[in-house]
Protein backbone atom coordinates (compact mmCIF):
# COMPACT_ATOMS: atom_id res chain seq x y z
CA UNK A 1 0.00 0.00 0.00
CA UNK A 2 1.50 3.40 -0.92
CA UNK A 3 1.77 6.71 0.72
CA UNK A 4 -1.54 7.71 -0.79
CA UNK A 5 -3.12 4.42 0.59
CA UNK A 6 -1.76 4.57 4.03
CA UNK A 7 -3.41 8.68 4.06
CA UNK A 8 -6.57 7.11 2.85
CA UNK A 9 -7.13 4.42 5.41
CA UNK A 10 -6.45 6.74 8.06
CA UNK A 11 -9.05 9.08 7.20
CA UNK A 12 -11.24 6.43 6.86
CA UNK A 13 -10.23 5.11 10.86
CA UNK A 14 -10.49 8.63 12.13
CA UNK A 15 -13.99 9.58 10.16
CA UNK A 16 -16.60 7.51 11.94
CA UNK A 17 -15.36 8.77 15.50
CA UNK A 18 -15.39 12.31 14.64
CA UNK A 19 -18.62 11.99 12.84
CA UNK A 20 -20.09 10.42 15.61
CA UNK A 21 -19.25 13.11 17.68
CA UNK A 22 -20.55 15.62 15.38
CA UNK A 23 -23.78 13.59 15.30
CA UNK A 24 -24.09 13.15 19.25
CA UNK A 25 -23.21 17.25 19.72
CA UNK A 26 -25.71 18.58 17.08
CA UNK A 27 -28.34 16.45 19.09
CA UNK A 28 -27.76 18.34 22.16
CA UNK A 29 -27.71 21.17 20.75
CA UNK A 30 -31.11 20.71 19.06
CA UNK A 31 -32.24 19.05 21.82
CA UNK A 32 -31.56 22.21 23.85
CA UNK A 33 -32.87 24.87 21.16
CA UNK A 34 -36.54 22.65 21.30
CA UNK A 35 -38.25 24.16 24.05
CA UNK A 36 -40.98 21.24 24.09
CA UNK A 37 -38.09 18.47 25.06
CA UNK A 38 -38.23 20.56 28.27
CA UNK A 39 -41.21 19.61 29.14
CA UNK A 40 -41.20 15.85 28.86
CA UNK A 41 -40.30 13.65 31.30
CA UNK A 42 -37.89 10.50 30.70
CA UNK A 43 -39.62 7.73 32.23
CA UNK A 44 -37.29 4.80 32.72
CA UNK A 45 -38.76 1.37 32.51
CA UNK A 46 -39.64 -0.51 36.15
CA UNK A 47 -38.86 -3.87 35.04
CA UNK A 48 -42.52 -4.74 35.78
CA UNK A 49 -44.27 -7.49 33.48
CA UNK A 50 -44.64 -6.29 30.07
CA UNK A 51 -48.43 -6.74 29.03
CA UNK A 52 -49.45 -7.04 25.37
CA UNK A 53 -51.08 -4.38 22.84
CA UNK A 54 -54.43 -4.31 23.08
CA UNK A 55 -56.23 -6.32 20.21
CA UNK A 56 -56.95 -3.07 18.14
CA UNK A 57 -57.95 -2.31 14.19
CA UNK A 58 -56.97 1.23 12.80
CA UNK A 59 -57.51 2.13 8.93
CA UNK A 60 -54.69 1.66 6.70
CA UNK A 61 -53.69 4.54 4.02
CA UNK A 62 -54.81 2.31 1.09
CA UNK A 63 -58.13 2.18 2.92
CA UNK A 64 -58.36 -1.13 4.42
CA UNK A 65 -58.20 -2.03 8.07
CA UNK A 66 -55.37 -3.41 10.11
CA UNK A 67 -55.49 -5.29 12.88
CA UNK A 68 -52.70 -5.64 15.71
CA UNK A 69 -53.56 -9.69 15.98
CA UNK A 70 -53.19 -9.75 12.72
CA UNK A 71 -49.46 -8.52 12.83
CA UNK A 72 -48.80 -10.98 16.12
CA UNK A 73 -44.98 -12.26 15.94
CA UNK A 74 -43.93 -9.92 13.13
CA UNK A 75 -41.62 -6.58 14.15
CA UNK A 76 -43.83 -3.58 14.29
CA UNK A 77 -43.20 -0.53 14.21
CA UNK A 78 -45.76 2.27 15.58
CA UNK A 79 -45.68 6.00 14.83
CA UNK A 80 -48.40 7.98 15.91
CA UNK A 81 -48.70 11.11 14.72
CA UNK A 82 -50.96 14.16 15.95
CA UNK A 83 -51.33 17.89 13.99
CA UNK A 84 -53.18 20.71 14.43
């Protein structure tokens, strides 16, 4: 591997850290500049028993309905999302 190689690979080892640090620093700072994450509260899980979703059906985009049964054993992801 030449010079050019060497300079290359090191770049490469010293990106991810220093963008990771740029990432996690611009998230405070955001964090910070939003004055609604002031008013939430972290709630940090108990270790109680975890219960399962309620058996629910909520209309799909395309129309149809979904069901949470229906999606039993598969990952799920759940966004919901509230505007004014």
């Amino acid at each position: 591997m030449g010079a050019a190689g060497v300079c290359a690979a090191a770049v490469r080892l010293l990106a991810a850290p220093v963008l990771a640090t740029a990432v996690l620093a611009t998230a405070g700072v955001a964090e910070a500049a939003n004055p609604f994450m002031a008013e939430l509260d972290i709630i940090e899980y108990s270790g109680g028993k975890i219960q399962p979703a309620p058996d629910i059906a909520l209309p799909a985009l395309n129309g149809s309905t979904v069901s949470l049964p229906s999606l039993r054993g598969r990952p799920l992801l759940l966004v919901f999302w509230a505007s004014t």
